[in-house]
Protein backbone atom coordinates (compact mmCIF):
# COMPACT_ATOMS: atom_id res chain seq x y z
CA UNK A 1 -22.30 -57.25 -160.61
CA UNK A 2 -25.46 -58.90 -160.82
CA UNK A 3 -29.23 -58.16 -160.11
CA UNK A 4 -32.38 -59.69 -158.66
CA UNK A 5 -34.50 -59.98 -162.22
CA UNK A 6 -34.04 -58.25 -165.48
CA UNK A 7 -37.40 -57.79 -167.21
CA UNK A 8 -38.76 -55.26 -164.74
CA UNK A 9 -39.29 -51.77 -164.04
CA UNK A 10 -37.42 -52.40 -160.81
CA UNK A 11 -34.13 -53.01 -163.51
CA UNK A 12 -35.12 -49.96 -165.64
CA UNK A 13 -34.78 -47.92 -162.28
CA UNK A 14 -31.28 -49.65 -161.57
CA UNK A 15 -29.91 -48.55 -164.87
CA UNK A 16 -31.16 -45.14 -164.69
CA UNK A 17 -29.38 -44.92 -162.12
CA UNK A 18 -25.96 -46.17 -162.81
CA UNK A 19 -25.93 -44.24 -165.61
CA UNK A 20 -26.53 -41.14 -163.71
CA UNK A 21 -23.94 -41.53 -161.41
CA UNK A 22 -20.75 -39.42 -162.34
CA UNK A 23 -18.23 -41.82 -161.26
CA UNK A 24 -19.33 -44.30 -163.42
CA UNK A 25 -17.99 -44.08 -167.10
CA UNK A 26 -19.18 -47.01 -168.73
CA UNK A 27 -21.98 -49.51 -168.12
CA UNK A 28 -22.23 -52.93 -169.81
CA UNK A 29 -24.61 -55.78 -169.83
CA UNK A 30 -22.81 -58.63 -170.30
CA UNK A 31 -23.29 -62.57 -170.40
CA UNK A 32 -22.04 -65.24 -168.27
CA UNK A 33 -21.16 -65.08 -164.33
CA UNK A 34 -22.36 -61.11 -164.17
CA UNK A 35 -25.16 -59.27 -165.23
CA UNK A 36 -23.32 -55.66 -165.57
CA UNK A 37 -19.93 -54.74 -165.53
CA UNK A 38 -19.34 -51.12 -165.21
CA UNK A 39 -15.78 -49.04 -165.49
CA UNK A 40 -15.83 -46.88 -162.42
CA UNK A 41 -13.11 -43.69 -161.94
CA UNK A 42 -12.93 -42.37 -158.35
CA UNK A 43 -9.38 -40.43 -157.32
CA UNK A 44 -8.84 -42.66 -154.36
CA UNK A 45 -9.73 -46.20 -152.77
CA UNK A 46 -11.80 -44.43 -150.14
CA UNK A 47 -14.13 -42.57 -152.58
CA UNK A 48 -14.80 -46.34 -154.08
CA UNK A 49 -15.15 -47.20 -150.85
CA UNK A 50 -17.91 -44.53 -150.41
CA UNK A 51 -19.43 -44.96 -153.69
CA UNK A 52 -20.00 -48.62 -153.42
CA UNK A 53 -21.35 -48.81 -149.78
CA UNK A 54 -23.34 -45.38 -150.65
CA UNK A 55 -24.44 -45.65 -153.92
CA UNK A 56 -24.30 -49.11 -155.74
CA UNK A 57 -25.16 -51.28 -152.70
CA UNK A 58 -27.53 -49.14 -151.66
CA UNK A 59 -29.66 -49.80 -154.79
CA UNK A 60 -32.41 -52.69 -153.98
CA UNK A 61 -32.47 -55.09 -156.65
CA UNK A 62 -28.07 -54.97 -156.66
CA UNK A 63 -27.45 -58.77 -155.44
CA UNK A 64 -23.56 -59.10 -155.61
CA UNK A 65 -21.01 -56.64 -156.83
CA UNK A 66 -17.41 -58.06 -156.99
CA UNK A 67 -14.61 -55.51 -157.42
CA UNK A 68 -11.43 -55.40 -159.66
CA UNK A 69 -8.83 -52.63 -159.13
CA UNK A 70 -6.66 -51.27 -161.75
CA UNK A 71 -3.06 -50.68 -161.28
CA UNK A 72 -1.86 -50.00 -164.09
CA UNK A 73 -3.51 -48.90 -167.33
CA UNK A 74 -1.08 -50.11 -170.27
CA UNK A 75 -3.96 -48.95 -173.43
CA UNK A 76 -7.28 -47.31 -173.20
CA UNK A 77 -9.29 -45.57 -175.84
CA UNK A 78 -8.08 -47.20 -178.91
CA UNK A 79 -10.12 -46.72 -182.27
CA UNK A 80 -11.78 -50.04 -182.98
CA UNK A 81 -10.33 -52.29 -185.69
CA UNK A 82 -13.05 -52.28 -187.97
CA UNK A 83 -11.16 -52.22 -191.22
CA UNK A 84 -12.04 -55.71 -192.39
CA UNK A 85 -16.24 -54.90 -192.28
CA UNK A 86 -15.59 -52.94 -195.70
């Protein structure tokens, strides 16, 4: 996803409000292409549907979103291999 400016209170707002919103479960600000890239659970492609045009979209500053669906989830919520930092 990315936004119309970063260094504003207009972008404090934004991610106040992505993180309040249930369906999303992560939120990252990340470099390159996008600005944010956010893990989003919903039970069914309508409810996306809704949640994008109703919620996301519907914030000002949001400039582009670009959507990648999930069909199969092969590994989540492995511990991080931090071993070698001791």
């Amino acid at each position: 996803m990315k936004i119309r400016g970063h260094a504003n209170e207009e972008a404090l707002r934004f991610e106040s409000a992505v993180v309040a919103m249930p369906e999303v479960i992560a939120c990252h600000l990340v470099s390159g292409d996008a600005d944010y890239f956010l893990e989003v659970v919903v039970p069914e492609l309508e409810d996306y549907q809704r949640f994008l045009v109703g919620k996301l979209l519907a914030l000002p500053i949001v400039r582009e979103v670009r959507s990648n669906i999930a069909i199969q989830t092969l590994k989540a919520g492995a511990p991080l291999p931090l071993s070698h930092f001791k």
